[in-house]
C-alpha atoms as a PDB file:
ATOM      1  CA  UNK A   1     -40.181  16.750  16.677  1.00  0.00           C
ATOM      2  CA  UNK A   2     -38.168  17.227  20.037  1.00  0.00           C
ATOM      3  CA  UNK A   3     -38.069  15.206  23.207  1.00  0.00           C
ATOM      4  CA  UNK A   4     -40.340  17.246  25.332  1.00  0.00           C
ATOM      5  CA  UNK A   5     -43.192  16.270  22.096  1.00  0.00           C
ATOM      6  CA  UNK A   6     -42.912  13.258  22.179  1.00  0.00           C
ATOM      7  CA  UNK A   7     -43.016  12.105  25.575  1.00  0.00           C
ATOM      8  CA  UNK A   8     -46.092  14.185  25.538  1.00  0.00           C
ATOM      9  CA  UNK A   9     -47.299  12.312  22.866  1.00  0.00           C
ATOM     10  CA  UNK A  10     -46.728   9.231  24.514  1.00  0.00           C
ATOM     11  CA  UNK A  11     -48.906  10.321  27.251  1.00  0.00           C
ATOM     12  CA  UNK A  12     -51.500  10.972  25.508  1.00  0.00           C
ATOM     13  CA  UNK A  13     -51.340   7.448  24.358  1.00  0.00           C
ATOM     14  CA  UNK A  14     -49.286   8.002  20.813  1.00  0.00           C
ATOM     15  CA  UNK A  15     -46.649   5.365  20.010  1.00  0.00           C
ATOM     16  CA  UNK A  16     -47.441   5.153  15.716  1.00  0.00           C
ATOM     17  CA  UNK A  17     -47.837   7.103  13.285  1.00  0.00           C
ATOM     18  CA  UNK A  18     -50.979   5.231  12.382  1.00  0.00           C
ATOM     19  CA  UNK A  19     -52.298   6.189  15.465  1.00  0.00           C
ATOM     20  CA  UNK A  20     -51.394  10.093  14.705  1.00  0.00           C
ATOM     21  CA  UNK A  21     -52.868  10.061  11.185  1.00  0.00           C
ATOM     22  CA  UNK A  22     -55.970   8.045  12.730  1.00  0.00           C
ATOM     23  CA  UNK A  23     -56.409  10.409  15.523  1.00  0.00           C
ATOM     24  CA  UNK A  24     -59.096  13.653  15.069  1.00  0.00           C
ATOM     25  CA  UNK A  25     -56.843  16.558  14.218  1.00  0.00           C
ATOM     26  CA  UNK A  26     -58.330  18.900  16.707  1.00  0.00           C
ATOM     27  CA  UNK A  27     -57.119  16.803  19.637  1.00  0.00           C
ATOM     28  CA  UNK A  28     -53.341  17.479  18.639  1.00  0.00           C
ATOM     29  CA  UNK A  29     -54.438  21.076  18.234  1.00  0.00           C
ATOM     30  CA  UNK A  30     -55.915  20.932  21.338  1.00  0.00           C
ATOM     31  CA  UNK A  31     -52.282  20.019  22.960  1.00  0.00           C
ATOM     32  CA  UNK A  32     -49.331  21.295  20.705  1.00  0.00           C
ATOM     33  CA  UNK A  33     -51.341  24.211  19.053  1.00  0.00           C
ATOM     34  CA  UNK A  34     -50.212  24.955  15.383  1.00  0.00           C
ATOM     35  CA  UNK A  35     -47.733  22.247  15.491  1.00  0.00           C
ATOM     36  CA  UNK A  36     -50.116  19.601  16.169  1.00  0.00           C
ATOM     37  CA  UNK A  37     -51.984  20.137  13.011  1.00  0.00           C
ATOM     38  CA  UNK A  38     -48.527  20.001  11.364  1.00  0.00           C
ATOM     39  CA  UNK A  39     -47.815  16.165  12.879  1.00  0.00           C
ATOM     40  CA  UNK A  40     -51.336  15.014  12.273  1.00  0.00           C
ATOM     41  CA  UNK A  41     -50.620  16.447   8.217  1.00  0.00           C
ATOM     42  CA  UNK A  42     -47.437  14.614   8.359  1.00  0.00           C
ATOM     43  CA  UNK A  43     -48.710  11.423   9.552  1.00  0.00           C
ATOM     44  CA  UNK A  44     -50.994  11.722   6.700  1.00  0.00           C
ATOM     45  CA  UNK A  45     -48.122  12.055   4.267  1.00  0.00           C
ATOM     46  CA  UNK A  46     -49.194  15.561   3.456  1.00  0.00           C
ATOM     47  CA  UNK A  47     -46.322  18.003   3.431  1.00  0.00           C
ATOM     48  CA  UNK A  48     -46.374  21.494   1.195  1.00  0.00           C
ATOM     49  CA  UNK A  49     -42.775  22.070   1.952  1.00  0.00           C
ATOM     50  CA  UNK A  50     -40.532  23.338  -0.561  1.00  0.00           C
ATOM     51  CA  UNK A  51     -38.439  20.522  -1.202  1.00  0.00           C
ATOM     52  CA  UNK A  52     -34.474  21.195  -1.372  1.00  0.00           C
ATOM     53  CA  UNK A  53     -32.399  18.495  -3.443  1.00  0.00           C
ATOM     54  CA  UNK A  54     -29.344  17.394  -1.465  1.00  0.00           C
ATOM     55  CA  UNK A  55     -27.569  18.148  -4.259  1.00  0.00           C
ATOM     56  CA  UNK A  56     -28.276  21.916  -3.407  1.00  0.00           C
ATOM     57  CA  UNK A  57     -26.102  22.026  -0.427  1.00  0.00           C
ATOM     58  CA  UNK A  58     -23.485  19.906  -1.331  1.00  0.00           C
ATOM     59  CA  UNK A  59     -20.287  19.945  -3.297  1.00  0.00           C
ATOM     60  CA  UNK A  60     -18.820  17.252  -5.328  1.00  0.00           C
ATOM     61  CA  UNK A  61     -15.287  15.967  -4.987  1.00  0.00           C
ATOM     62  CA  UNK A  62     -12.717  14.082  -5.124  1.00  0.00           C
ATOM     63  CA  UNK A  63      -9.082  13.737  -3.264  1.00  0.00           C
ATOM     64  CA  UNK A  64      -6.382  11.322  -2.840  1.00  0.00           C
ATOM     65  CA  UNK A  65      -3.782  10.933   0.067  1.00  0.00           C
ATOM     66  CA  UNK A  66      -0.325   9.831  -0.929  1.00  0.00           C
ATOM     67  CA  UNK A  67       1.539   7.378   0.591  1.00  0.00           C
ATOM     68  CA  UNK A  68       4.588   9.608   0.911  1.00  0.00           C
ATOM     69  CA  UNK A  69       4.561  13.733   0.485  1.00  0.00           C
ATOM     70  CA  UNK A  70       4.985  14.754  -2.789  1.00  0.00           C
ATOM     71  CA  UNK A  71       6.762  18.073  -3.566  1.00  0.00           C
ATOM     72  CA  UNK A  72       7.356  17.876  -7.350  1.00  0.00           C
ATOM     73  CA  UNK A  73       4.982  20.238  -8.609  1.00  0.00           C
ATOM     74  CA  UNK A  74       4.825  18.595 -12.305  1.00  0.00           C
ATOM     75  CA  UNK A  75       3.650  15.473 -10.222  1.00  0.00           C
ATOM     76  CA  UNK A  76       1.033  17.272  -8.421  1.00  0.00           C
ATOM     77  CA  UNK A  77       0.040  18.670 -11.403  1.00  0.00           C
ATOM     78  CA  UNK A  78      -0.466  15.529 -13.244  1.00  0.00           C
ATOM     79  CA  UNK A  79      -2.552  14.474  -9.915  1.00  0.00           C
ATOM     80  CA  UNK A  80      -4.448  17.735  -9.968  1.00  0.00           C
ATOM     81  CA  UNK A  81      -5.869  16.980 -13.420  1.00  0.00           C
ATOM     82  CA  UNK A  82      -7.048  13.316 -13.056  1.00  0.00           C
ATOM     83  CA  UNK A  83      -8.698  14.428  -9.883  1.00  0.00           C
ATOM     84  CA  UNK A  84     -10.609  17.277 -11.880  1.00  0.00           C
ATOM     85  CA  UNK A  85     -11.222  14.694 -14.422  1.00  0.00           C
ATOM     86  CA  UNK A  86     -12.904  12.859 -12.028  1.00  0.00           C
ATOM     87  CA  UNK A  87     -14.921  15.811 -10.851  1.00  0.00           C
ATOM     88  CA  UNK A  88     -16.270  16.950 -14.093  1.00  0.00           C
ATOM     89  CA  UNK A  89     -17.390  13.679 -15.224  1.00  0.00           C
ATOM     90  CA  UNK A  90     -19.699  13.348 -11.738  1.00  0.00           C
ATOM     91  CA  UNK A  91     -21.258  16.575 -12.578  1.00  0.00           C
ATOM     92  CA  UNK A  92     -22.402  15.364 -15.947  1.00  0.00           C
ATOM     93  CA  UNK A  93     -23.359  12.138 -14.413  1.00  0.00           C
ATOM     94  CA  UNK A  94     -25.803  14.007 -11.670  1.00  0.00           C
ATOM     95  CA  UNK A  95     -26.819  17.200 -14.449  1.00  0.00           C
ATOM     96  CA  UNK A  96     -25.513  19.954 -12.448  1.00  0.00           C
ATOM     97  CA  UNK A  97     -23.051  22.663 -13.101  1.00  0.00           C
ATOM     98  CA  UNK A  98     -20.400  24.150 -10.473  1.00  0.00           C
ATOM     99  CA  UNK A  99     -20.068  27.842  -9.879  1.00  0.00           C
ATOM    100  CA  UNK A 100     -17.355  27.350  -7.701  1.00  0.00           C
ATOM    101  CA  UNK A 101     -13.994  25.185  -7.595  1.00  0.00           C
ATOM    102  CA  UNK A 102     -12.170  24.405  -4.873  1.00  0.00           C
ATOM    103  CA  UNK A 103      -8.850  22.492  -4.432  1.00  0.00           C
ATOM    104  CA  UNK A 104      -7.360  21.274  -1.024  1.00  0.00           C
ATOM    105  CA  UNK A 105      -3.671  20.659  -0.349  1.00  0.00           C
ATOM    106  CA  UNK A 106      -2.782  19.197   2.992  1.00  0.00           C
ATOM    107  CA  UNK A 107       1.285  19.589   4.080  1.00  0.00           C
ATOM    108  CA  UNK A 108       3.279  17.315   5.490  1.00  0.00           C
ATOM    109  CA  UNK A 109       3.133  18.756   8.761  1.00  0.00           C
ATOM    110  CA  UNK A 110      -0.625  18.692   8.142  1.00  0.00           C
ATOM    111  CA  UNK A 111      -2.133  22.043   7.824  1.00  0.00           C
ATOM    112  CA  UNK A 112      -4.879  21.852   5.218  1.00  0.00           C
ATOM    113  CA  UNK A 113      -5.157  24.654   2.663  1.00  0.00           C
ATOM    114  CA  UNK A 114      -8.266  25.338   0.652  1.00  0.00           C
ATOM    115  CA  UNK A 115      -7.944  27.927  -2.649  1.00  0.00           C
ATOM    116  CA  UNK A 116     -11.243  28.705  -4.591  1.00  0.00           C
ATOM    117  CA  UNK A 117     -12.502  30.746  -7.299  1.00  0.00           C
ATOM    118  CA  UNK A 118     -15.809  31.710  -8.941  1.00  0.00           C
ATOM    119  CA  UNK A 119     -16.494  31.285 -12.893  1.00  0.00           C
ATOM    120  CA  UNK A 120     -18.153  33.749 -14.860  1.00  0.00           C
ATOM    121  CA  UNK A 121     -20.540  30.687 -15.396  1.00  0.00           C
ATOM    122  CA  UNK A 122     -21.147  27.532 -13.970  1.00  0.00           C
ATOM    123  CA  UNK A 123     -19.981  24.568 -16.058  1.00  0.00           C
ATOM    124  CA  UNK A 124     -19.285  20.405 -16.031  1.00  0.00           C
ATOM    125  CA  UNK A 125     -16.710  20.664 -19.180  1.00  0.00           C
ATOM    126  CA  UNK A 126     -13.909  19.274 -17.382  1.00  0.00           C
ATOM    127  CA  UNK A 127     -11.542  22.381 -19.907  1.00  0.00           C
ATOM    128  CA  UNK A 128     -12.982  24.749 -17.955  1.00  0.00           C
ATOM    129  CA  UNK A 129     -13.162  23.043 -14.316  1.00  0.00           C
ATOM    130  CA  UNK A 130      -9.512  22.461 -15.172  1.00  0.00           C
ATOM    131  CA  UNK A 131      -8.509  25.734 -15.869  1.00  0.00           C
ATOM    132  CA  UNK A 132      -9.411  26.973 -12.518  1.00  0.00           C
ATOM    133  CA  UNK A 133      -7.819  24.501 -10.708  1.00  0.00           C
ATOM    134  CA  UNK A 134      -4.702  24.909 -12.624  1.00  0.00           C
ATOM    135  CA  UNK A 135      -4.991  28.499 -11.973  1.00  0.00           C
ATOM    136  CA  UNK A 136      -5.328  28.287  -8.125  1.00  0.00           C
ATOM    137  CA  UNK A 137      -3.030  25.492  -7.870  1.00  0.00           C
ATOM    138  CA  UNK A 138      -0.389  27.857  -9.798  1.00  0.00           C
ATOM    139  CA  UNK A 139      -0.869  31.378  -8.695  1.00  0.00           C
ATOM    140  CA  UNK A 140      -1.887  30.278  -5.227  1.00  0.00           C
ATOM    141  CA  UNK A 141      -0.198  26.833  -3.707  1.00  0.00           C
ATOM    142  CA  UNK A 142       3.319  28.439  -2.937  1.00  0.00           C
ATOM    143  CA  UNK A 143       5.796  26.178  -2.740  1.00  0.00           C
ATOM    144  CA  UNK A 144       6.635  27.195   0.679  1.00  0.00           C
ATOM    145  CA  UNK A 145       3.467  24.795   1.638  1.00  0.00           C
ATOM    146  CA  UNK A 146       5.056  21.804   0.174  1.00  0.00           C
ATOM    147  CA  UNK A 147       5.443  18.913   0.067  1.00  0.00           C
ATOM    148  CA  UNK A 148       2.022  17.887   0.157  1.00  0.00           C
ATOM    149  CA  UNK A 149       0.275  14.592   1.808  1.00  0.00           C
ATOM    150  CA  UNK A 150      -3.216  15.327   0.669  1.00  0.00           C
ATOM    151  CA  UNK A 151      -4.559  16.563  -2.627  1.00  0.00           C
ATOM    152  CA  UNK A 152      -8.190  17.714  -3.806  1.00  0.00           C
ATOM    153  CA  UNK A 153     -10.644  18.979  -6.195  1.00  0.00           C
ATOM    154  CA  UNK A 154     -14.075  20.357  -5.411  1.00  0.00           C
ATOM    155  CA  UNK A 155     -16.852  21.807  -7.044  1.00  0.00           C
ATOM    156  CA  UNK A 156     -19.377  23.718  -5.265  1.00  0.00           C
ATOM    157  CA  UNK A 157     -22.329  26.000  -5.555  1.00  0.00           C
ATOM    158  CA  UNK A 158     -24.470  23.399  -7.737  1.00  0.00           C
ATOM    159  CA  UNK A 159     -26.932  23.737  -9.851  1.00  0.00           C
ATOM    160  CA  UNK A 160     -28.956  22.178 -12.255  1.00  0.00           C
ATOM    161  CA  UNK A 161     -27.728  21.555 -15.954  1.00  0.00           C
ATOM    162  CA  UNK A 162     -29.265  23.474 -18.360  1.00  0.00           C
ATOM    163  CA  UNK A 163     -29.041  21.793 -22.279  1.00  0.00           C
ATOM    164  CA  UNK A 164     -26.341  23.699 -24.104  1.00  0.00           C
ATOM    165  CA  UNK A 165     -27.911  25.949 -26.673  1.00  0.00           C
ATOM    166  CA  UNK A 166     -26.649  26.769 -29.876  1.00  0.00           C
ATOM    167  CA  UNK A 167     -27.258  30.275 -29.522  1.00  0.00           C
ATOM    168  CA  UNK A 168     -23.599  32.126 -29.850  1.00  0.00           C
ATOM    169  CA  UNK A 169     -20.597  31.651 -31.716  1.00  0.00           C
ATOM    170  CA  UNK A 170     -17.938  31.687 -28.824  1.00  0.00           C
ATOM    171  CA  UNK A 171     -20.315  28.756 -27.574  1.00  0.00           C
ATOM    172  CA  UNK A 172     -18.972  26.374 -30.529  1.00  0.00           C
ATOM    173  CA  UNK A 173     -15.646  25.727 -28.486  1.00  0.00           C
ATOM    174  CA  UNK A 174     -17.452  24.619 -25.654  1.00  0.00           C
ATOM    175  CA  UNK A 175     -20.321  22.792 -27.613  1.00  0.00           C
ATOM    176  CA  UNK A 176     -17.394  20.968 -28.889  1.00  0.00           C
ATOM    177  CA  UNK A 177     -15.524  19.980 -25.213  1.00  0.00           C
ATOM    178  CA  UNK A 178     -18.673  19.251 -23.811  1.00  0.00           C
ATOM    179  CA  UNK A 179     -19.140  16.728 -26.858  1.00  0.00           C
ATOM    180  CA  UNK A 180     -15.447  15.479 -26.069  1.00  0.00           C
ATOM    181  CA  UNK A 181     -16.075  15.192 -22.509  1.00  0.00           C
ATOM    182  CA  UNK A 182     -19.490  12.967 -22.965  1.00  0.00           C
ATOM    183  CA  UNK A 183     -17.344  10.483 -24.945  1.00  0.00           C
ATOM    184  CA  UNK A 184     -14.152   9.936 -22.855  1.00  0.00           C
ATOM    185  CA  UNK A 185     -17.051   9.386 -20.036  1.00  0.00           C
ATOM    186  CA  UNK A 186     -18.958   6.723 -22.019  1.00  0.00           C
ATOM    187  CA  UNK A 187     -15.385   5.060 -22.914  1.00  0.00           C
ATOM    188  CA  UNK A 188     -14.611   5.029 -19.156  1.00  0.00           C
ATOM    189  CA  UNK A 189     -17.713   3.415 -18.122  1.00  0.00           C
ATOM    190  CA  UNK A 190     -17.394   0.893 -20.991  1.00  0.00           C
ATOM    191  CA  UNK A 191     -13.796  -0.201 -20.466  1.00  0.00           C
ATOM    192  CA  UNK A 192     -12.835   1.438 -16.944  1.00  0.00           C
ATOM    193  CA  UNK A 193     -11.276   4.948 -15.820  1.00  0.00           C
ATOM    194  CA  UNK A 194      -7.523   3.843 -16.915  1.00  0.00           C
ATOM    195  CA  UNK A 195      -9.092   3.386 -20.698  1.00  0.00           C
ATOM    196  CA  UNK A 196      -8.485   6.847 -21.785  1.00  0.00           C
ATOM    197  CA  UNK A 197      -6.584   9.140 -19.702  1.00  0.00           C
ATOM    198  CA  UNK A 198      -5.722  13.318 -20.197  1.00  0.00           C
ATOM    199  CA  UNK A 199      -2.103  13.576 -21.947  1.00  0.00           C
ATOM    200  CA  UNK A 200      -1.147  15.646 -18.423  1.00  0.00           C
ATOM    201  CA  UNK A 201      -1.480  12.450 -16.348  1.00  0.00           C
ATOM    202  CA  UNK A 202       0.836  10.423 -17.998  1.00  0.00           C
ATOM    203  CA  UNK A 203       3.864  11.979 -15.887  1.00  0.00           C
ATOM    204  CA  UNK A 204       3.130   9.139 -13.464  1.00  0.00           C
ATOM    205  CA  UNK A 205       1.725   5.388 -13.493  1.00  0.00           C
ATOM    206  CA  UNK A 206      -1.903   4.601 -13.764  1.00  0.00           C
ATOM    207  CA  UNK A 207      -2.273   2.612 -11.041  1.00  0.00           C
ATOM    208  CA  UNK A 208      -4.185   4.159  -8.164  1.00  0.00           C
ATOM    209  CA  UNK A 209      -2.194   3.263  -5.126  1.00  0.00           C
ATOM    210  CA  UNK A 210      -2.844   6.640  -3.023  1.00  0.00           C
ATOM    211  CA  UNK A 211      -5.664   5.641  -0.559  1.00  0.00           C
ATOM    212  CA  UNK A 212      -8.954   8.077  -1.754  1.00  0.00           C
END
């Protein structure tokens, strides 16, 4: 509803939406046309709108900044794959998939730069999440760009989780990753994130100091 509405409404003597919902529909007709059947319907709590999750138009991520650059790649690397660690796990805690992962490098003179890819098909096994991120951070971070300030992992172009289906042999693998996956989460959220950590991320310390 804009401005010019509902001044207009408060002329005519509208100030709840109790009064809307108790007001004859044809009078709102009467003075906003098609859209005064639509606020008198609202008021009423009646709306056939399709309904689009947030989820649908958001990504999920995750990024840390360090508190000085960083232009050891190995390091980066280990950082990379905690932070897709981190990723992965949220998408099997909301039941979506990711078509799309994204990673975000900000220099030290602070020029952000954004790499992304598309998978065949969209997954939450953090094996696969990882491999694209590896893949973009390798073939497409020169280290020209470094050292960075800023990293971050980001998957995008949600959608709902569908069970995995025992349907195809090449799908044993990832029956088996997914299986993998849905422990080290339970372990985390039993004992905390440091209790069981990828064998990449042990090239640095597990405290968290990097503000997030």
């Amino acid at each position: 509803m804009g401005a010019k509405a509902e001044h207009r409404l408060h002329e005519l003597g509208f100030r709840t939406i109790g009064q809307l919902a108790a007001a004859p529909q044809q009078i709102l007709i009467d003075h906003f046309g098609e859209s005064g059947r639509s606020f008198h319907l609202l008021a009423r709590g009646i709306d056939d709108r399709f309904v689009v999750p947030d989820w649908a138009s958001k990504s999920i991520s995750s990024e840390t900044t360090f508190p000085r650059d960083i232009a050891d790649r190995e390091v980066l690397r280990s950082w990379l794959l905690e932070l897709t660690d981190q990723v992965a796990a949220r998408l099997r805690s909301s039941g979506i998939r990711a078509h799309t992962i994204e990673i975000k490098l900000r220099s030290s003179d602070f020029r952000t730069h954004t790499r992304s890819t598309t998978l065949g098909d969209p997954t939450d096994v953090t094996d696969e999440v990882w491999r694209a991120a590896a893949e973009l951070f390798d073939r497409r971070i020169p280290n020209s760009i470094l050292p960075a300030r800023l990293l971050g992992v980001a998957a995008t172009k949600l959608e709902r989780a569908a069970p995995l289906q025992r349907l195809l042999f090449d799908e044993a693998s990832r029956l088996k990753q997914h299986a993998a996956d849905h422990t080290s989460d339970k372990i985390r959220e039993r004992f905390g994130d440091d209790a069981i950590r990828r064998a990449g991320a042990l090239l640095r310390p597990p405290s968290r100091n990097p503000l997030t």
